[in-house]
PDB file of N, CA and C in Angstrom:
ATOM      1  N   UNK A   1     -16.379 -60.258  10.245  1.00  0.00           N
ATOM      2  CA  UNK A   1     -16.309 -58.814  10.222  1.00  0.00           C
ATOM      3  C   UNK A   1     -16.498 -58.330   8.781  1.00  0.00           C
ATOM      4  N   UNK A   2     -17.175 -57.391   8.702  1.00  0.00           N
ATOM      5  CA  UNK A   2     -17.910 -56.610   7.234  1.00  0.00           C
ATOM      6  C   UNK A   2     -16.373 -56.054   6.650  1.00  0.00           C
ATOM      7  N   UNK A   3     -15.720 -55.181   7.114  1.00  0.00           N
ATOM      8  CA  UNK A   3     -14.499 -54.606   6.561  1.00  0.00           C
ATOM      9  C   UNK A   3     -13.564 -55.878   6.257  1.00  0.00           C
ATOM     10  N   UNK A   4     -13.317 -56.846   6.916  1.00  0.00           N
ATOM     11  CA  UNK A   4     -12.376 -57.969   6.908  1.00  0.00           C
ATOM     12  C   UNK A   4     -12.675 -58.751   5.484  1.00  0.00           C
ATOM     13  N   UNK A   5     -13.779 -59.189   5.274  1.00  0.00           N
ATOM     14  CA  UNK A   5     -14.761 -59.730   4.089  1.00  0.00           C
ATOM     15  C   UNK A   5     -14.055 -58.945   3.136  1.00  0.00           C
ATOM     16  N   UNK A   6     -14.329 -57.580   2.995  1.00  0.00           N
ATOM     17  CA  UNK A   6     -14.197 -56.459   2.140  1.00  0.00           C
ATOM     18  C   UNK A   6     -12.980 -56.028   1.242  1.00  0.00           C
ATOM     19  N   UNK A   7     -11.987 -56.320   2.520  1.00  0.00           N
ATOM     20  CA  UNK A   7     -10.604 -56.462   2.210  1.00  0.00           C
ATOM     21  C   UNK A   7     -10.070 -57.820   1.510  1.00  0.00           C
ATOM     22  N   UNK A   8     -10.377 -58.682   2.380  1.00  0.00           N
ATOM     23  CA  UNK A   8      -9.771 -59.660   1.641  1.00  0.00           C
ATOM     24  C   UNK A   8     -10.956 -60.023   0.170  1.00  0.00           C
ATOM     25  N   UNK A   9     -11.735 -59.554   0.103  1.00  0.00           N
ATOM     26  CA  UNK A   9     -12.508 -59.819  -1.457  1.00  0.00           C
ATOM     27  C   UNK A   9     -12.303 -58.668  -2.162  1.00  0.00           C
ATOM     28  N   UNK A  10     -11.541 -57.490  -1.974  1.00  0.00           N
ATOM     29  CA  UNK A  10     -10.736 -56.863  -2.752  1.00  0.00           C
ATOM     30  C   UNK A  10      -9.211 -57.432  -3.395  1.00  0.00           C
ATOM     31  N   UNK A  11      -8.732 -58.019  -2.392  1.00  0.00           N
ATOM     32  CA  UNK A  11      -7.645 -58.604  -2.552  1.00  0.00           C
ATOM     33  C   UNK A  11      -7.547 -59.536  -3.640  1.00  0.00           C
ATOM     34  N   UNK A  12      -9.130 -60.613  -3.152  1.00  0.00           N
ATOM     35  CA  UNK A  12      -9.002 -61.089  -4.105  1.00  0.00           C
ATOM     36  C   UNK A  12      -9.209 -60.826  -5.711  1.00  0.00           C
ATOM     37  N   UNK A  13      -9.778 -59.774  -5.807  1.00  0.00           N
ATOM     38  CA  UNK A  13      -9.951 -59.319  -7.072  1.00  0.00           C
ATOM     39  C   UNK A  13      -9.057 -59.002  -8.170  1.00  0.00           C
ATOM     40  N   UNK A  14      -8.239 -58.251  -7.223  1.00  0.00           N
ATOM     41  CA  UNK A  14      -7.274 -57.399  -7.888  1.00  0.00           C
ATOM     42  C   UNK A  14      -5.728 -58.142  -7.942  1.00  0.00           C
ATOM     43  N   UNK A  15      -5.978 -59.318  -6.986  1.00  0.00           N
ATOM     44  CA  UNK A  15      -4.935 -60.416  -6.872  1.00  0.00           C
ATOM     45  C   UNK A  15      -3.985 -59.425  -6.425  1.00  0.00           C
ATOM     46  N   UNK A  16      -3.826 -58.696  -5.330  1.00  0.00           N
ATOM     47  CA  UNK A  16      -2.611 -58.064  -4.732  1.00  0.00           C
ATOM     48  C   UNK A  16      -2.633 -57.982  -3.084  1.00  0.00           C
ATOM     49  N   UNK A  17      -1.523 -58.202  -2.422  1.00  0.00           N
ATOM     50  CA  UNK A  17      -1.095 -58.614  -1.382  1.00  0.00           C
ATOM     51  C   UNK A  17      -0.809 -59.697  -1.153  1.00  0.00           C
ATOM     52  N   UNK A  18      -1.916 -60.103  -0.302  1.00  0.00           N
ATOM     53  CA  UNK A  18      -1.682 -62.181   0.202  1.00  0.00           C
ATOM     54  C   UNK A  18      -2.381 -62.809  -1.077  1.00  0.00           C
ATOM     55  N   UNK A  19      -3.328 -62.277  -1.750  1.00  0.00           N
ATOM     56  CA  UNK A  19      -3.816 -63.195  -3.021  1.00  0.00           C
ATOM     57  C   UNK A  19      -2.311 -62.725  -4.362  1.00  0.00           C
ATOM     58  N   UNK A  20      -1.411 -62.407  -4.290  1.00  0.00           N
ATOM     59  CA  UNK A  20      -0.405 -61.688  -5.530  1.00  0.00           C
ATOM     60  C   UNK A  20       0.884 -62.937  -5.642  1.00  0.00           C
ATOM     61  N   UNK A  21       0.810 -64.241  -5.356  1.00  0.00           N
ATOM     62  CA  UNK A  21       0.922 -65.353  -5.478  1.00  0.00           C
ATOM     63  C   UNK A  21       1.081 -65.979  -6.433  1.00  0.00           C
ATOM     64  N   UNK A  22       1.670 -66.657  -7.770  1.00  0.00           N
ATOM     65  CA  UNK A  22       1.361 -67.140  -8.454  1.00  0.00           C
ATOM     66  C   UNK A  22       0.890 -68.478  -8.622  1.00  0.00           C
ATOM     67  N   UNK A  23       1.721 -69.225  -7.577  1.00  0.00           N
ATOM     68  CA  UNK A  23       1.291 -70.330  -7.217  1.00  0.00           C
ATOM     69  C   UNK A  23      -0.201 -70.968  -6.978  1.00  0.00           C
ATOM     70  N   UNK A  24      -0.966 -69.055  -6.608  1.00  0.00           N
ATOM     71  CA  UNK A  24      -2.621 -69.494  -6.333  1.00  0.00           C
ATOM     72  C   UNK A  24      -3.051 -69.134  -7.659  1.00  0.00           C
ATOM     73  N   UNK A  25      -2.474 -68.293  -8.404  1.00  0.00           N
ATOM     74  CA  UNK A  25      -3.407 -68.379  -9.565  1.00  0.00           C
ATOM     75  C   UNK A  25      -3.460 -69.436 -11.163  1.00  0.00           C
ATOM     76  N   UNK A  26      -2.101 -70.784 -10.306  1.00  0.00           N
ATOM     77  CA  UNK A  26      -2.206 -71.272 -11.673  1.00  0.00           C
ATOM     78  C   UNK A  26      -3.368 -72.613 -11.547  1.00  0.00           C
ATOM     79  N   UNK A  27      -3.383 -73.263 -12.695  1.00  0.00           N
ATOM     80  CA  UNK A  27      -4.596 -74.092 -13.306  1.00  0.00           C
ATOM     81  C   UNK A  27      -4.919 -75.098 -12.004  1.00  0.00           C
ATOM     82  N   UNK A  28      -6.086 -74.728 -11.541  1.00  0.00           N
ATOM     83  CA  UNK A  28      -6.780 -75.487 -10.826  1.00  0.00           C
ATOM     84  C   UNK A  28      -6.945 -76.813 -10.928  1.00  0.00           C
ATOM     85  N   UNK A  29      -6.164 -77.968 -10.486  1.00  0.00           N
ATOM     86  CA  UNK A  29      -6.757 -79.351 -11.036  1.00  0.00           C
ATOM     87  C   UNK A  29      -7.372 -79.908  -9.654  1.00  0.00           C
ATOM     88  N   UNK A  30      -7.728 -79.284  -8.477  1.00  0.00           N
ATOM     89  CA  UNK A  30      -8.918 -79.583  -7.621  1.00  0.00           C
ATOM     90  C   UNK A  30     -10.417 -79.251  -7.018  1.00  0.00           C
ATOM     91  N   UNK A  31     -10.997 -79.902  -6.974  1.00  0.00           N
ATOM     92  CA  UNK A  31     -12.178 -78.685  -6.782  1.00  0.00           C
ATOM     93  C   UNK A  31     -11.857 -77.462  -5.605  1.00  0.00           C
ATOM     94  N   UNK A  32     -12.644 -76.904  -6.311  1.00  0.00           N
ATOM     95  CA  UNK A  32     -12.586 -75.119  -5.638  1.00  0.00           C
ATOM     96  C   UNK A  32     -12.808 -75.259  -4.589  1.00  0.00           C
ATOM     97  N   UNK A  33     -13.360 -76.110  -3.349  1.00  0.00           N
ATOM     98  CA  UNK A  33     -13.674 -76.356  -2.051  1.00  0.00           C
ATOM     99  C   UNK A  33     -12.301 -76.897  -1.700  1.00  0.00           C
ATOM    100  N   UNK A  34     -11.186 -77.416  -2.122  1.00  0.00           N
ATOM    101  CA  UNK A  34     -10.063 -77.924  -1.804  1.00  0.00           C
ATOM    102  C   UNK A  34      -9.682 -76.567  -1.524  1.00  0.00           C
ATOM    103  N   UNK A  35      -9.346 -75.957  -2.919  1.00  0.00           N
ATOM    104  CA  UNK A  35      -8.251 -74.497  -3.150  1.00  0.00           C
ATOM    105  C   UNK A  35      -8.911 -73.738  -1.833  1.00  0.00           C
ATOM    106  N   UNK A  36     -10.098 -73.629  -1.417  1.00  0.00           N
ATOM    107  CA  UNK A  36     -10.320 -72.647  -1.098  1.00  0.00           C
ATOM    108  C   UNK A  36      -9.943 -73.439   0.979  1.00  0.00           C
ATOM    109  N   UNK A  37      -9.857 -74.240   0.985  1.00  0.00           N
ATOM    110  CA  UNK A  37      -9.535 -75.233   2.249  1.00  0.00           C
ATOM    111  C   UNK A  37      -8.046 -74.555   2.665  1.00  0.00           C
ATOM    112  N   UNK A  38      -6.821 -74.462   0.819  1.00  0.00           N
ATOM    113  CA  UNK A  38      -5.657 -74.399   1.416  1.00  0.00           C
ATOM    114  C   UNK A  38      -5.416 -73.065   1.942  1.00  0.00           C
ATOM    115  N   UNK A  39      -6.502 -72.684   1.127  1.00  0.00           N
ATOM    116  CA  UNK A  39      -5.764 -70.748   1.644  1.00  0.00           C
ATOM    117  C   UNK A  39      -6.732 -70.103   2.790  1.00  0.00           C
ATOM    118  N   UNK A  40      -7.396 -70.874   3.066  1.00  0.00           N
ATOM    119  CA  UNK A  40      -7.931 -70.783   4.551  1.00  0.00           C
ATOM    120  C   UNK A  40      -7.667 -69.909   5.708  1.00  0.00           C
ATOM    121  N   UNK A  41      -6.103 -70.386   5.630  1.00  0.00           N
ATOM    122  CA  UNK A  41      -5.483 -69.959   6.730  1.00  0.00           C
ATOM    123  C   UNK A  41      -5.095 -68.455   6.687  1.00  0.00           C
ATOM    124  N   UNK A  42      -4.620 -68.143   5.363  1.00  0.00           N
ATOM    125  CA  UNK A  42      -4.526 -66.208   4.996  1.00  0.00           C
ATOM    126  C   UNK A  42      -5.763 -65.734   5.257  1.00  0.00           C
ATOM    127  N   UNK A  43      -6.971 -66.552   4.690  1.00  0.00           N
ATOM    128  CA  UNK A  43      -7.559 -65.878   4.152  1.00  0.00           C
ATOM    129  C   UNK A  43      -9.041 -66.538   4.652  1.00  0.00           C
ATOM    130  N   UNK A  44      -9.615 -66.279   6.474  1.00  0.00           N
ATOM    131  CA  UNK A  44     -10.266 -66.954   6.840  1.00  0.00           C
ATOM    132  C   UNK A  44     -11.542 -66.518   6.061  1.00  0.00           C
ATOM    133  N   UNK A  45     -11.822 -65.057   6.315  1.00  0.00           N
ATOM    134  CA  UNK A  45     -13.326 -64.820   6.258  1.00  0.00           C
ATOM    135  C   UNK A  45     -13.951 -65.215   4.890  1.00  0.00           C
ATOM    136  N   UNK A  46     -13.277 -65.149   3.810  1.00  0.00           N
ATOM    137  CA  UNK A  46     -13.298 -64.920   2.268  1.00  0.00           C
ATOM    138  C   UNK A  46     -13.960 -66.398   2.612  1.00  0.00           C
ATOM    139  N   UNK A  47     -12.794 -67.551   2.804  1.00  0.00           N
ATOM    140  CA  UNK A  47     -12.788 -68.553   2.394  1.00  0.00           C
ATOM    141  C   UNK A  47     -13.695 -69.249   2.827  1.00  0.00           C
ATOM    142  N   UNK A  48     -14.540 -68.989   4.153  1.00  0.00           N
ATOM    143  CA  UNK A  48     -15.814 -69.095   5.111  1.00  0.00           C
ATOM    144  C   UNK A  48     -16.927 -68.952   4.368  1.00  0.00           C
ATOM    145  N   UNK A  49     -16.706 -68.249   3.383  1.00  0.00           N
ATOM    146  CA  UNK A  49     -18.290 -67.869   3.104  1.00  0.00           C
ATOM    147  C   UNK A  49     -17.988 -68.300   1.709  1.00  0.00           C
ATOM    148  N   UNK A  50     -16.826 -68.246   0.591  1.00  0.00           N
ATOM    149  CA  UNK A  50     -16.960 -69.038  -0.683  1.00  0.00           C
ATOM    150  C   UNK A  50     -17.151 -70.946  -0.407  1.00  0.00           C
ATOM    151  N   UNK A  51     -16.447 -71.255   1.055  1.00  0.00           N
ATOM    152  CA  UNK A  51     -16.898 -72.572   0.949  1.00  0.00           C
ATOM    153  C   UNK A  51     -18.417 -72.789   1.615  1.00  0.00           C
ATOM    154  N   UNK A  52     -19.508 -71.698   2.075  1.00  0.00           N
ATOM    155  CA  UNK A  52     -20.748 -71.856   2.108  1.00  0.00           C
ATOM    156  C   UNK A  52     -21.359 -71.764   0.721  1.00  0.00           C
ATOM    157  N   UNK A  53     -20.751 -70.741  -0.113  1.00  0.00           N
ATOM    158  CA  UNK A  53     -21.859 -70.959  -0.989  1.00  0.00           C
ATOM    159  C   UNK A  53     -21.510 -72.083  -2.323  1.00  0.00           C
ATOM    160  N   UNK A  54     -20.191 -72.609  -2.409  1.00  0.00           N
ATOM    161  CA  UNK A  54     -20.088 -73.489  -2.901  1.00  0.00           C
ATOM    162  C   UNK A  54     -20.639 -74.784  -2.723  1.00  0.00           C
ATOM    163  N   UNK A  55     -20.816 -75.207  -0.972  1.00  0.00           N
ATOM    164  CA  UNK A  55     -21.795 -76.385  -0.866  1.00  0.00           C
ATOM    165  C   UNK A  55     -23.128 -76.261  -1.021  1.00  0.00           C
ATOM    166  N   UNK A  56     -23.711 -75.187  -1.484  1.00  0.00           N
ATOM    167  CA  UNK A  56     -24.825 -74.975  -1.742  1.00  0.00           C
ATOM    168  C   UNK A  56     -25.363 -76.301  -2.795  1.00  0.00           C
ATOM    169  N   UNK A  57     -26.209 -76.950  -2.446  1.00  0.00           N
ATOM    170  CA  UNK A  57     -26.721 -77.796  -3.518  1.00  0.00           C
ATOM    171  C   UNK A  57     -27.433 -77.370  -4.745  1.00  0.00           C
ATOM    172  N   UNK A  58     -26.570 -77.753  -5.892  1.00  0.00           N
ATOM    173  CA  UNK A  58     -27.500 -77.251  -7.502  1.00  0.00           C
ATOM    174  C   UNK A  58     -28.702 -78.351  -7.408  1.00  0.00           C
ATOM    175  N   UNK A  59     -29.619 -77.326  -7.653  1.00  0.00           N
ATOM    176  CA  UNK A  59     -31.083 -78.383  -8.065  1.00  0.00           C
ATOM    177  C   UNK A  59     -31.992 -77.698  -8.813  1.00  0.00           C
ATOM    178  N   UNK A  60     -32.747 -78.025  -9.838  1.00  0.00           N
ATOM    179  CA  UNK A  60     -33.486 -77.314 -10.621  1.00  0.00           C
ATOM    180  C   UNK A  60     -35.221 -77.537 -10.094  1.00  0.00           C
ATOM    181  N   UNK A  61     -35.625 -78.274  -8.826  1.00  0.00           N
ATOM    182  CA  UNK A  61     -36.168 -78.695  -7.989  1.00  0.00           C
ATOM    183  C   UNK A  61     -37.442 -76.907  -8.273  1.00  0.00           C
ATOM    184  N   UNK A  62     -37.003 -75.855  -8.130  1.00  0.00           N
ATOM    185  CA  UNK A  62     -37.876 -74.146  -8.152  1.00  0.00           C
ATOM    186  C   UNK A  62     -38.361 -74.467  -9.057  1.00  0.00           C
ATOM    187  N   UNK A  63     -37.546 -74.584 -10.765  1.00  0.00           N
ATOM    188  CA  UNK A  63     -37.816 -74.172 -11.538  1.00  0.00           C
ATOM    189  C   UNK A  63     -38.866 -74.598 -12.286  1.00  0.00           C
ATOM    190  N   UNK A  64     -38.738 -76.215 -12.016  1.00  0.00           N
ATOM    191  CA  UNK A  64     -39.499 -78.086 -12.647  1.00  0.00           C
ATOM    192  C   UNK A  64     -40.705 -77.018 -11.761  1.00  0.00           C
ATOM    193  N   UNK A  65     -41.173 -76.716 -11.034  1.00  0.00           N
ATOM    194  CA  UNK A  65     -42.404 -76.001 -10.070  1.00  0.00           C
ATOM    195  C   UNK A  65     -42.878 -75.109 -10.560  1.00  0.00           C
ATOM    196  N   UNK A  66     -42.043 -73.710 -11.300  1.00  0.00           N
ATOM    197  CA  UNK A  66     -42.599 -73.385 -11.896  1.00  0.00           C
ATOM    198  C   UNK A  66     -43.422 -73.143 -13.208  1.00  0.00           C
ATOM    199  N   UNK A  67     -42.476 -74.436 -14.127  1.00  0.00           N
ATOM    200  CA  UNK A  67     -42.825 -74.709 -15.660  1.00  0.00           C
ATOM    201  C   UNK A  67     -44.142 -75.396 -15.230  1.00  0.00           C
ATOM    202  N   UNK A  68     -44.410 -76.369 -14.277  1.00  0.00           N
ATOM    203  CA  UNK A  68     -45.347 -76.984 -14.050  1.00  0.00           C
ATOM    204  C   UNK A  68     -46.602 -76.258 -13.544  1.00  0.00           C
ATOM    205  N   UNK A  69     -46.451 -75.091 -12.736  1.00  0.00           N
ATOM    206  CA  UNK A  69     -47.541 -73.874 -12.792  1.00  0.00           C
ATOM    207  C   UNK A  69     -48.334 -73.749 -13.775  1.00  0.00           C
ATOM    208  N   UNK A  70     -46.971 -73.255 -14.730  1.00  0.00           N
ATOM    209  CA  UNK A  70     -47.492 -72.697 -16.121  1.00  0.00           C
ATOM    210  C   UNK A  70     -47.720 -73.323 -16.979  1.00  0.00           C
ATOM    211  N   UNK A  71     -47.761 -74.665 -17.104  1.00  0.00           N
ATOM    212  CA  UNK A  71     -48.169 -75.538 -17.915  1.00  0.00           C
ATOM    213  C   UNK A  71     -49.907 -75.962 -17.391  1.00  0.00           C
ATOM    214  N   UNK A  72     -50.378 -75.331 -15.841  1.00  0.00           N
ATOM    215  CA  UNK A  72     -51.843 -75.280 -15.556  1.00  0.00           C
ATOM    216  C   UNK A  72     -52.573 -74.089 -16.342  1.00  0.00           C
ATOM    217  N   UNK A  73     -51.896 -72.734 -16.551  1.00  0.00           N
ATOM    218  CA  UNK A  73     -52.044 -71.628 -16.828  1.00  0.00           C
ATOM    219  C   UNK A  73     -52.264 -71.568 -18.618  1.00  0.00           C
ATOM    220  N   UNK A  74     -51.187 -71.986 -18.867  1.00  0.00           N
ATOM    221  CA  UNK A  74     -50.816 -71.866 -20.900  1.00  0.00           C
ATOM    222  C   UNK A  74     -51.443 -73.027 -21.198  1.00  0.00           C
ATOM    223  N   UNK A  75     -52.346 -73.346 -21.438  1.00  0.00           N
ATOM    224  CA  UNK A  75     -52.389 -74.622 -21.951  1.00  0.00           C
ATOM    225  C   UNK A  75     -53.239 -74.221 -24.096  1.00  0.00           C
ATOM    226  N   UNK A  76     -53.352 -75.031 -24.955  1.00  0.00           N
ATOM    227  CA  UNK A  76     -53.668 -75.100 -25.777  1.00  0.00           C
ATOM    228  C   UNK A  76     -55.282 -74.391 -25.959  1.00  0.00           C
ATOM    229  N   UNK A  77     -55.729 -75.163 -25.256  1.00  0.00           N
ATOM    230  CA  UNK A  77     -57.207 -74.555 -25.070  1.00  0.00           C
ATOM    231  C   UNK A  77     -57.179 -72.813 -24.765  1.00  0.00           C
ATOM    232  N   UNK A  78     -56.473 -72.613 -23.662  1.00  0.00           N
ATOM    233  CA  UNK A  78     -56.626 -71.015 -22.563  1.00  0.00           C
ATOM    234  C   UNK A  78     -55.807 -70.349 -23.962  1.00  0.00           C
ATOM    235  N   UNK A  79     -54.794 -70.868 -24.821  1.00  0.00           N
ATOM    236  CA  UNK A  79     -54.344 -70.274 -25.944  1.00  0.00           C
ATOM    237  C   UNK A  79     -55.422 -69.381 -26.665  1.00  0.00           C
ATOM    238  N   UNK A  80     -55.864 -70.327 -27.347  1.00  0.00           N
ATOM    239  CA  UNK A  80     -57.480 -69.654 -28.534  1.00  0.00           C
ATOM    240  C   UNK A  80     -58.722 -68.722 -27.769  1.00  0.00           C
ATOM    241  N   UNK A  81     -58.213 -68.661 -26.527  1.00  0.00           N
ATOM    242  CA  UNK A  81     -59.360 -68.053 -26.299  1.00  0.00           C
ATOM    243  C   UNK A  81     -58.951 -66.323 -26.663  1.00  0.00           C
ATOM    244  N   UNK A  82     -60.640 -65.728 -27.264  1.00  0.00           N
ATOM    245  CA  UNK A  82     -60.395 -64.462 -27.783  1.00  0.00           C
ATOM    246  C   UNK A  82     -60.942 -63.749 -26.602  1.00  0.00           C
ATOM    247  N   UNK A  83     -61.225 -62.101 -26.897  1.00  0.00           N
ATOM    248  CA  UNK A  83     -61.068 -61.442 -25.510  1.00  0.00           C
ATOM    249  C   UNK A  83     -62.657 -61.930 -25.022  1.00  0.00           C
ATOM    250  N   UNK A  84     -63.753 -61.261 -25.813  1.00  0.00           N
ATOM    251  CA  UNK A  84     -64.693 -61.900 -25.017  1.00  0.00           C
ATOM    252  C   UNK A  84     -65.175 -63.114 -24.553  1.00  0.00           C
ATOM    253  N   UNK A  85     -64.219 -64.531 -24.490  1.00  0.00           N
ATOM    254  CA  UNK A  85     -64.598 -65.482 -24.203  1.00  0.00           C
ATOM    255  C   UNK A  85     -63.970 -65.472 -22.972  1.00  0.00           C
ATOM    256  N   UNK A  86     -62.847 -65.094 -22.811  1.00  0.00           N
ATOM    257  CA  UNK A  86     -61.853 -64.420 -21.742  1.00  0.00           C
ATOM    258  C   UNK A  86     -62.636 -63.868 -20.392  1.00  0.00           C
ATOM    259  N   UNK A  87     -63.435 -62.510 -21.260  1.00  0.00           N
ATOM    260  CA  UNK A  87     -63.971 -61.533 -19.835  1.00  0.00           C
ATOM    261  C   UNK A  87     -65.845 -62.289 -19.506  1.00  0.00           C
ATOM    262  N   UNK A  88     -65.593 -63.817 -19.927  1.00  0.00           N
ATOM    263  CA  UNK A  88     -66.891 -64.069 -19.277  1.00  0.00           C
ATOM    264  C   UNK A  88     -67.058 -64.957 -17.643  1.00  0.00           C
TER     265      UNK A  88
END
């Protein structure tokens, strides 16, 4: 639910109500997919969608694709070229 999300990611912001806890805000020594496992239960919808985008896999897999574009594009040669060698 859109309002449910809303609320409890206000909550969590402002750390008041069910997030106003101290116990949740001290030093994390597990990963954030744990923390976010225990409070689950307050706090379904929040915790539904921070543990989707946390398993999200980091990969630089886009980026290696696009340097490699532009390394067809920039090259040393396409550098020196002046305009009319350009517009032929």
């Amino acid at each position: 639910n859109e309002n449910q999300i809303l609320e409890e990611f206000a909550e969590y912001v402002e750390k008041i109500n069910r997030f106003s806890a101290s116990y949740l805000w001290s030093p994390i020594k597990e990963k954030l997919c744990n923390w976010w496992n225990l409070v689950k239960a307050r706090y379904p919808v929040l915790s539904d969608m921070a543990l989707k985008l946390l398993s999200i896999p980091v990969t630089s897999a886009a980026s290696e694709r696009n340097w490699s574009a532009f390394s067809f594009i920039h090259t040393k040669l396409r550098n020196h070229l002046l305009n009319p060698q350009v517009e032929k």
